[in-house]
C-alpha atoms as a PDB file:
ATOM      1  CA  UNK A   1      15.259  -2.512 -31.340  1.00  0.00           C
ATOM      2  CA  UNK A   2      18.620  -2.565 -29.790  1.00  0.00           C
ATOM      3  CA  UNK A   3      20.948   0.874 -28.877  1.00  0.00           C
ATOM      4  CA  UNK A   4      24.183   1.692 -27.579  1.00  0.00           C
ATOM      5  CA  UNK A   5      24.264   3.848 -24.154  1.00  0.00           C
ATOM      6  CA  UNK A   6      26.234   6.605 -24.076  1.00  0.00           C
ATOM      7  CA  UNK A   7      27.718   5.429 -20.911  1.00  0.00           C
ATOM      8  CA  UNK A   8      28.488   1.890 -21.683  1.00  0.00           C
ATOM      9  CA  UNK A   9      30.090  -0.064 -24.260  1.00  0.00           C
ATOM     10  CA  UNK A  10      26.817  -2.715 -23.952  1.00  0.00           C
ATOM     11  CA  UNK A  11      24.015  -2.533 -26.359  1.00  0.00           C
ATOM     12  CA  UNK A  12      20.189  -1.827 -24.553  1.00  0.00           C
ATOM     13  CA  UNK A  13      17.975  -4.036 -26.170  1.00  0.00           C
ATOM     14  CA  UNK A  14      14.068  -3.451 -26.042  1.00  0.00           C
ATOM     15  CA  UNK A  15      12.317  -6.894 -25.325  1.00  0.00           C
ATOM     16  CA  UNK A  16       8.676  -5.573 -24.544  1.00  0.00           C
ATOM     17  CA  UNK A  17       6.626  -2.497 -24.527  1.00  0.00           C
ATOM     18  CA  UNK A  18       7.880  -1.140 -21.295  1.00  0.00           C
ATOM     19  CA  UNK A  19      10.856  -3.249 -21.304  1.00  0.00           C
ATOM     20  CA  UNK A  20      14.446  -3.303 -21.775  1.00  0.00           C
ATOM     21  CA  UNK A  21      17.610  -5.721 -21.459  1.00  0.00           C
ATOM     22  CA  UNK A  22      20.818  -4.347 -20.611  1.00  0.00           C
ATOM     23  CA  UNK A  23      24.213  -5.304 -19.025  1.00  0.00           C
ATOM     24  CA  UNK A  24      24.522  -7.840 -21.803  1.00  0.00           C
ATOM     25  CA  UNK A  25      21.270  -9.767 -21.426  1.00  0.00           C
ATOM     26  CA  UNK A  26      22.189  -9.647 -17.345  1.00  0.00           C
ATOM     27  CA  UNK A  27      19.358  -6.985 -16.288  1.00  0.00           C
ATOM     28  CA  UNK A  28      16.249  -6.690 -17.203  1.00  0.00           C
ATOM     29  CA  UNK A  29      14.150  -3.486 -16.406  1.00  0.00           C
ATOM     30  CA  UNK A  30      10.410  -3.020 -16.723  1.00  0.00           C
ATOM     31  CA  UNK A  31       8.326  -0.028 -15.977  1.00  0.00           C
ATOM     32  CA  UNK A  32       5.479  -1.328 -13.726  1.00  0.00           C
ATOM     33  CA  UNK A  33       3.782   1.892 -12.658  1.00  0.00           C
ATOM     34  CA  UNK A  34       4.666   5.336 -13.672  1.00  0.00           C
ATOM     35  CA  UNK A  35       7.653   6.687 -12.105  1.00  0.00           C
ATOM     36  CA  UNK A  36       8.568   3.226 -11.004  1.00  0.00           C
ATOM     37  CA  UNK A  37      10.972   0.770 -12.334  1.00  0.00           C
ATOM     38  CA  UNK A  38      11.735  -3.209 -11.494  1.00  0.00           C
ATOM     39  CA  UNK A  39      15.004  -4.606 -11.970  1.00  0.00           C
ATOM     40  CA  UNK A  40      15.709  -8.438 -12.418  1.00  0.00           C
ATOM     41  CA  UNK A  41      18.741  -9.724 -12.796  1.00  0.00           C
ATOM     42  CA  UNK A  42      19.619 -13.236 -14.722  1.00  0.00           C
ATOM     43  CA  UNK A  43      20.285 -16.074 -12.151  1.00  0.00           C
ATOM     44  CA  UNK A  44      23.796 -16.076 -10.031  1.00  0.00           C
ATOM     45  CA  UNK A  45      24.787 -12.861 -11.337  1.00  0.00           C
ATOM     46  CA  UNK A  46      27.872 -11.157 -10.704  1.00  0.00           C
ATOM     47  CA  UNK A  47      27.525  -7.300 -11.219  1.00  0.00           C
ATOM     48  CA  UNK A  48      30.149  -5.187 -12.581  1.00  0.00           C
ATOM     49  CA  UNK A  49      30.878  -1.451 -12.675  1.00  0.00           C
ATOM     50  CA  UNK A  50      30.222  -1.166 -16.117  1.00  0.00           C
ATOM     51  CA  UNK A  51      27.105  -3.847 -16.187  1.00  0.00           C
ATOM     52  CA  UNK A  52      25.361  -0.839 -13.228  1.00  0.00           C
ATOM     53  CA  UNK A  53      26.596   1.711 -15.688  1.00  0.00           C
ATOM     54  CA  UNK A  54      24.507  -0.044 -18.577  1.00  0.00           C
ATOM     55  CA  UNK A  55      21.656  -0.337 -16.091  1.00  0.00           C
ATOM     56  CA  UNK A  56      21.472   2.957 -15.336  1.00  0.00           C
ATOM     57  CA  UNK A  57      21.975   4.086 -18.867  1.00  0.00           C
ATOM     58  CA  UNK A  58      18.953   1.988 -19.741  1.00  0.00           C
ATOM     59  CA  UNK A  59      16.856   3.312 -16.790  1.00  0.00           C
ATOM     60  CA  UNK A  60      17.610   6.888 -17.825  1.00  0.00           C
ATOM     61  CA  UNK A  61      16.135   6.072 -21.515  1.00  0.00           C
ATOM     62  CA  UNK A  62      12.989   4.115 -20.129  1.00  0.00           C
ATOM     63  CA  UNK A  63      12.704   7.348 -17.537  1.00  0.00           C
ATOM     64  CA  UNK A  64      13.103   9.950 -20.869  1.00  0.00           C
ATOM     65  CA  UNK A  65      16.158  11.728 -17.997  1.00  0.00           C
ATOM     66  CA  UNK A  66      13.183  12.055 -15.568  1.00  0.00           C
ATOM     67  CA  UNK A  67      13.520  11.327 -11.624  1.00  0.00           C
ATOM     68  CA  UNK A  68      12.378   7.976 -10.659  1.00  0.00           C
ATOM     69  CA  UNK A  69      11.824   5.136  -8.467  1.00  0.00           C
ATOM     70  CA  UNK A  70      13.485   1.505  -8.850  1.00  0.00           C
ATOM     71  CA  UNK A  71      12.569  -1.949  -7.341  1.00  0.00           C
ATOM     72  CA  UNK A  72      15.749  -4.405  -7.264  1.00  0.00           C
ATOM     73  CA  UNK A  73      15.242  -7.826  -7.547  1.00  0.00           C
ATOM     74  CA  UNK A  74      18.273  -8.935  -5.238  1.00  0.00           C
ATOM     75  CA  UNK A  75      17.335 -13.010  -4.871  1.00  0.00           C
ATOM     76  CA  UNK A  76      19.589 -13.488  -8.084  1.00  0.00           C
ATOM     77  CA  UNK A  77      22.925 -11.395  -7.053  1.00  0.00           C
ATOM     78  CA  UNK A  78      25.555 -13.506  -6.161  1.00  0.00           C
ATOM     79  CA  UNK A  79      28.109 -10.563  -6.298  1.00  0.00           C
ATOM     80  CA  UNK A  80      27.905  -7.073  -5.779  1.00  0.00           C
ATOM     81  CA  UNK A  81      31.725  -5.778  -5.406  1.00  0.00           C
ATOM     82  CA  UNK A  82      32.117  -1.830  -4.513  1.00  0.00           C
ATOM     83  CA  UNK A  83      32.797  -0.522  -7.321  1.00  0.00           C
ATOM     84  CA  UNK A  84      29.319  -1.867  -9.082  1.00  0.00           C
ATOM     85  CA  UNK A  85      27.738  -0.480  -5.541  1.00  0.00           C
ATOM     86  CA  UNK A  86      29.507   2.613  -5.799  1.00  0.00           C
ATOM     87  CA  UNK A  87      28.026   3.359  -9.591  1.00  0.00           C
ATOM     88  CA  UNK A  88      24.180   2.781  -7.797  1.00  0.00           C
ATOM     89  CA  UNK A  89      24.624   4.737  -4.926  1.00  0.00           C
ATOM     90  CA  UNK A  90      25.381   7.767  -7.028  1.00  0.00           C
ATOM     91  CA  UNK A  91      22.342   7.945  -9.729  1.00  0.00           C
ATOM     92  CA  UNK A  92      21.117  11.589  -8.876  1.00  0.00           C
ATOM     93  CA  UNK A  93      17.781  10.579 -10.805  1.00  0.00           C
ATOM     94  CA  UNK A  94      16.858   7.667  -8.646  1.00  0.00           C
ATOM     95  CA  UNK A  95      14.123   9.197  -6.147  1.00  0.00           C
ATOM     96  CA  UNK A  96      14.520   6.033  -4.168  1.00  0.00           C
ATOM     97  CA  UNK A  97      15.453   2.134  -4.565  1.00  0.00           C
ATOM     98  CA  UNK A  98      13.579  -0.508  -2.770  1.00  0.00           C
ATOM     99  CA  UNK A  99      15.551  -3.480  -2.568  1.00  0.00           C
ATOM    100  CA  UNK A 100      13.470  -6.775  -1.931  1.00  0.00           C
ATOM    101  CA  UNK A 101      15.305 -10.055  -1.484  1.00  0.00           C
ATOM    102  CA  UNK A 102      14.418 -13.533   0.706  1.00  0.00           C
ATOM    103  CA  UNK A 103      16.221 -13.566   3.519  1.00  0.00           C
ATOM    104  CA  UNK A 104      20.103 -12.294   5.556  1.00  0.00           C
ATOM    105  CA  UNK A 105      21.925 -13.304   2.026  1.00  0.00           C
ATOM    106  CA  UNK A 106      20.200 -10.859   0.008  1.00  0.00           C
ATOM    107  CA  UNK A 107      20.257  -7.980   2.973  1.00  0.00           C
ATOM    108  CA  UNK A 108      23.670  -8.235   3.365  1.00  0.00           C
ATOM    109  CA  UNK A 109      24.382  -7.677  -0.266  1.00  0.00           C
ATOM    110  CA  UNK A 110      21.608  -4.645  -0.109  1.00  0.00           C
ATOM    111  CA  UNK A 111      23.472  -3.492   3.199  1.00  0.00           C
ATOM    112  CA  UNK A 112      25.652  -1.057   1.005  1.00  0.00           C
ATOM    113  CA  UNK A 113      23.035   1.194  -0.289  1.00  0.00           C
ATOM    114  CA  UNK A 114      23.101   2.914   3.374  1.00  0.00           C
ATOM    115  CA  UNK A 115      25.521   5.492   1.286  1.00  0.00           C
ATOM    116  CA  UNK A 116      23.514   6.245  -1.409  1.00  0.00           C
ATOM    117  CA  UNK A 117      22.529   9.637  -2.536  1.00  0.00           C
ATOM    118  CA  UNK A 118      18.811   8.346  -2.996  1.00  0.00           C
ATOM    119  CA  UNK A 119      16.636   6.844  -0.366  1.00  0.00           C
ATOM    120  CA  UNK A 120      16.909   3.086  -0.214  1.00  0.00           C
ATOM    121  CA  UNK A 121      15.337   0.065   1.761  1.00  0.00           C
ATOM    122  CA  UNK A 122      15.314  -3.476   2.065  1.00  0.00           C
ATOM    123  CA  UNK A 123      12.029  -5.315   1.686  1.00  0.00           C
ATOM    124  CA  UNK A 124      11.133  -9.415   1.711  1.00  0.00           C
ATOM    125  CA  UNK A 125       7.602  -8.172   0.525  1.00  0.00           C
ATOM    126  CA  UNK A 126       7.467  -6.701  -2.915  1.00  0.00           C
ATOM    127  CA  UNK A 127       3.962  -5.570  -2.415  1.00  0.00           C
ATOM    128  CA  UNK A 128       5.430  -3.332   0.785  1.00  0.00           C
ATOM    129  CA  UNK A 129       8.164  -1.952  -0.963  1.00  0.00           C
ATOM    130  CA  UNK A 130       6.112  -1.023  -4.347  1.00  0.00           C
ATOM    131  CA  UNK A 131       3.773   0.770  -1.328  1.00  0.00           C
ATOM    132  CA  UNK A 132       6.881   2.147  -0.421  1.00  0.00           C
ATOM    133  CA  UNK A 133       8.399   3.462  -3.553  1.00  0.00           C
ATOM    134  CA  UNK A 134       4.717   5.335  -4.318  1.00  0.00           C
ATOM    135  CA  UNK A 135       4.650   7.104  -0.873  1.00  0.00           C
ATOM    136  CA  UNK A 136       8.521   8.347  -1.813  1.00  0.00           C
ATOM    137  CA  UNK A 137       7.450   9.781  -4.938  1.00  0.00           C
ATOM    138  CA  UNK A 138       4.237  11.644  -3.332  1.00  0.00           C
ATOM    139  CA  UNK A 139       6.637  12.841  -0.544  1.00  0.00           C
ATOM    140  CA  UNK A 140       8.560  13.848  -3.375  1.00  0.00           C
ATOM    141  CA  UNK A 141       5.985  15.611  -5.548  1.00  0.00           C
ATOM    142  CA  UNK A 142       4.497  17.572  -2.206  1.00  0.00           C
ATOM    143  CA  UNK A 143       8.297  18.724  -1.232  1.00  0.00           C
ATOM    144  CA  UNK A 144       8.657  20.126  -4.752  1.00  0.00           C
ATOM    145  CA  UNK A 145       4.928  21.966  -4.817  1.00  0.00           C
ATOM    146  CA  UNK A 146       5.738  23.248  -1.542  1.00  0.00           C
ATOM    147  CA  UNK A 147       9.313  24.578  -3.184  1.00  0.00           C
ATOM    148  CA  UNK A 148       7.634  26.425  -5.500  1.00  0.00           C
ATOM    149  CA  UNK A 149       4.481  27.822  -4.177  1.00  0.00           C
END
């Protein structure tokens, strides 16, 4: 099934239950626990404002416009210019965004999510930073009971 986004000329292509392809066959996203996303992105990818527009516009429909949590592949990114980070660091509807990569390469390109709105992270261990992402949405979940007891 393939549809436009609202907020990007690119078409969002479902691949798999719990799967889509955006960014023009660039990102893939998969929901791997509820609440929580993982993005993978082709190999040597260059990132665009408008391919983190289509990313986000694809998260948003696999979330239904519902706050969640994202894990970013970064061992792929070969280029992640401001104006791409910029787009990311702004997503009111991420909760938080763990960013796992291999080594100082992939940290240095994560280095500009300091300024997001959303809590973010680098990780080299995907297993910490899905442990992570869950205790952000609990801390989440508790601050919003708490709100409106």
């Amino acid at each position: 099934m393939q549809r436009t986004s609202p907020h990007a000329a690119l078409p969002i292509r479902r691949e798999a239950m719990g799967s889509l392809v955006a960014a023009g066959g660039k990102a893939t996203l998969t929901l791997v626990a509820p609440e929580i996303q993982r993005l993978r992105w082709s190999a040597r990818a260059g990132i665009t404002p408008d391919d983190a527009r289509a990313v986000l516009a694809a998260s948003r429909m696999m979330s239904a416009g519902a706050p969640y949590a994202i894990l970013v592949d970064m061992t792929s990114i070969i280029d992640l210019p401001p104006g791409a980070r910029a787009v990311f660091n702004a997503e009111a509807l991420v909760v938080a965004a763990a960013l796992v990569g291999e080594g100082p390469m992939d940290e240095v390109l994560a280095a500009g999510a300091c300024k997001a709105v959303h809590a973010t992270r680098f990780f080299t261990s995907e297993s910490s930073a899905r442990e992570w992402l869950q205790a952000s949405l609990a801390a989440r979940t508790a601050r919003m009971a708490r709100e409106s007891a």
